[in-house]
Protein backbone atom coordinates (compact mmCIF):
# COMPACT_ATOMS: atom_id res chain seq x y z
CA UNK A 1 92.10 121.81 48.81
CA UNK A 2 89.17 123.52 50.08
CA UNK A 3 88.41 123.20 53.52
CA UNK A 4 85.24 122.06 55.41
CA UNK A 5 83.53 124.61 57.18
CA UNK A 6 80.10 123.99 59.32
CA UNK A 7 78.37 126.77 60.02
CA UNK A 8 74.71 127.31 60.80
CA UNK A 9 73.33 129.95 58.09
CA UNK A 10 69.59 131.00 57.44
CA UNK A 11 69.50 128.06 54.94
CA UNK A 12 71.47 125.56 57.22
CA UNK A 13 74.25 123.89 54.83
CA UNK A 14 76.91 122.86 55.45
CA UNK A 15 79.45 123.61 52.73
CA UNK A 16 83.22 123.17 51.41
CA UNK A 17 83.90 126.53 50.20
CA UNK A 18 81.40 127.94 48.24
CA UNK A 19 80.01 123.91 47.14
CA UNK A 20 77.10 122.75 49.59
CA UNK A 21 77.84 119.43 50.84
CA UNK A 22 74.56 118.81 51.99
CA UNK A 23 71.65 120.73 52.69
CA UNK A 24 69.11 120.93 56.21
CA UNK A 25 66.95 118.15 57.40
CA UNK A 26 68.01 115.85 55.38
CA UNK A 27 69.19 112.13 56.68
CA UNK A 28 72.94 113.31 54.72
CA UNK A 29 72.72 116.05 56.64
CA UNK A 30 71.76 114.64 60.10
CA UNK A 31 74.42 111.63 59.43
CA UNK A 32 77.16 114.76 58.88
CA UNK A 33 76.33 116.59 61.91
CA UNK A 34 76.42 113.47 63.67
CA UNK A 35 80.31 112.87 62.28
CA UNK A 36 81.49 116.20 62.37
CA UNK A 37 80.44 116.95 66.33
CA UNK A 38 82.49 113.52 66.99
CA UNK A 39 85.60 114.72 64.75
CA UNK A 40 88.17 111.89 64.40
CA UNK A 41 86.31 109.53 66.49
CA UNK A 42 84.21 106.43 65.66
CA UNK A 43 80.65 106.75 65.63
CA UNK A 44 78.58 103.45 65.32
CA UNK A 45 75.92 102.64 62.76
CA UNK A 46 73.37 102.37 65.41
CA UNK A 47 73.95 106.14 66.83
CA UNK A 48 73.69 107.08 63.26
CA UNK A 49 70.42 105.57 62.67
CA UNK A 50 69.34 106.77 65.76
CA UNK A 51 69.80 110.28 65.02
CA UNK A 52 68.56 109.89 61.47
CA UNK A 53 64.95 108.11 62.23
CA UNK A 54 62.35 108.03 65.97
CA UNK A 55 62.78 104.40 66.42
CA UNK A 56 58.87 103.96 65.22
CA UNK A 57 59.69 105.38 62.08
CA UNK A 58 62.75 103.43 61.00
CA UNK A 59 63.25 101.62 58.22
CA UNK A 60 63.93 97.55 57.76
CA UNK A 61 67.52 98.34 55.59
CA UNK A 62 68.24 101.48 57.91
CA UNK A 63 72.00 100.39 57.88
CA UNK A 64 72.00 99.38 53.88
CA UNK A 65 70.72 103.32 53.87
CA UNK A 66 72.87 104.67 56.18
CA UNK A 67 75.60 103.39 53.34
CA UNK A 68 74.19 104.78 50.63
CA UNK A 69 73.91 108.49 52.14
CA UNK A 70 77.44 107.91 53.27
CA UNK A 71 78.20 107.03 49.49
CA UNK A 72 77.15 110.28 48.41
CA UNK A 73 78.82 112.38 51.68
CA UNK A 74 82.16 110.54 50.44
CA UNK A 75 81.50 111.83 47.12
CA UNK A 76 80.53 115.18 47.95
CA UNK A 77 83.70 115.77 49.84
CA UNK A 78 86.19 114.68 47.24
CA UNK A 79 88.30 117.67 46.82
CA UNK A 80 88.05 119.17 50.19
CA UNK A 81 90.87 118.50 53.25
CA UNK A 82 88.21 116.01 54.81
CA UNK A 83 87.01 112.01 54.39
CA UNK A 84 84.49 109.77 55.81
CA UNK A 85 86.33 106.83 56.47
CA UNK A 86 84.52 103.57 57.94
CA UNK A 87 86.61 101.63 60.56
CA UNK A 88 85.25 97.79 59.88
CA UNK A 89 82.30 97.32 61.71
CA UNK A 90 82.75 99.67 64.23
CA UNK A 91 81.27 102.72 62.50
CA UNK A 92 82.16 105.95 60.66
CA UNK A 93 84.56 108.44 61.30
CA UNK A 94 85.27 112.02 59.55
CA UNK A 95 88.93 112.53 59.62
CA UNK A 96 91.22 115.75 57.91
CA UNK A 97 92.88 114.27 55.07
CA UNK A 98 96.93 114.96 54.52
CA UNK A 99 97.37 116.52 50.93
CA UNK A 100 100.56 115.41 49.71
CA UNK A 101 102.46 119.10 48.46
CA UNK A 102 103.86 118.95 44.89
CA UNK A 103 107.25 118.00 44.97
CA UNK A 104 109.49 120.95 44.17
CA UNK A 105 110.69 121.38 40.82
CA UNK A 106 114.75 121.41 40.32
CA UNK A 107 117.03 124.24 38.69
CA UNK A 108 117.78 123.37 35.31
């Protein structure tokens, strides 16, 4: 698995090895920072949506597109040792993912 690595670079993505994840300014981007400078702990919709949008400038379905970006993060991570997971309706979380190791092969 390839881990997650933020790091602030001249063009601002954050990546999982060489893939970008997301690129700067965008609401995927701002929802990810959000997550990964609360890692393992629950952050609710409505700090989410704050950080994404001034509250004159938010939309009506803000939460139905809060979901869909976090669609896409969940997607975009598949394959790395990290997850968005969402705790009912509490919030989001990013968490490290266990990979289970291959079992070991027996001696014929």
């Amino acid at each position: 698995m390839v881990p997650l690595t933020f790091r602030v670079s001249t063009d601002g993505s954050i990546r999982a090895g060489d893939r970008i994840v997301c690129r700067e300014y965008t609401v995927a981007w701002t929802i990810l920072t959000v997550l990964l400078s609360r890692p393992g702990r629950v952050v609710p919709m409505d700090d989410l949506i704050d950080a994404c949008w001034h509250p004159d400038e938010e939309p009506g379905d803000a939460p139905n597109n809060i979901s869909k970006h976090m669609w896409t993060l969940r997607r975009r991570l598949e394959g790395t040792d990290h997850a968005i997971e969402r705790i009912g309706h509490r919030g989001y979380r990013v968490v490290r993912q266990e990979i289970p190791k291959p079992a070991a092969r027996k001696a014929a």
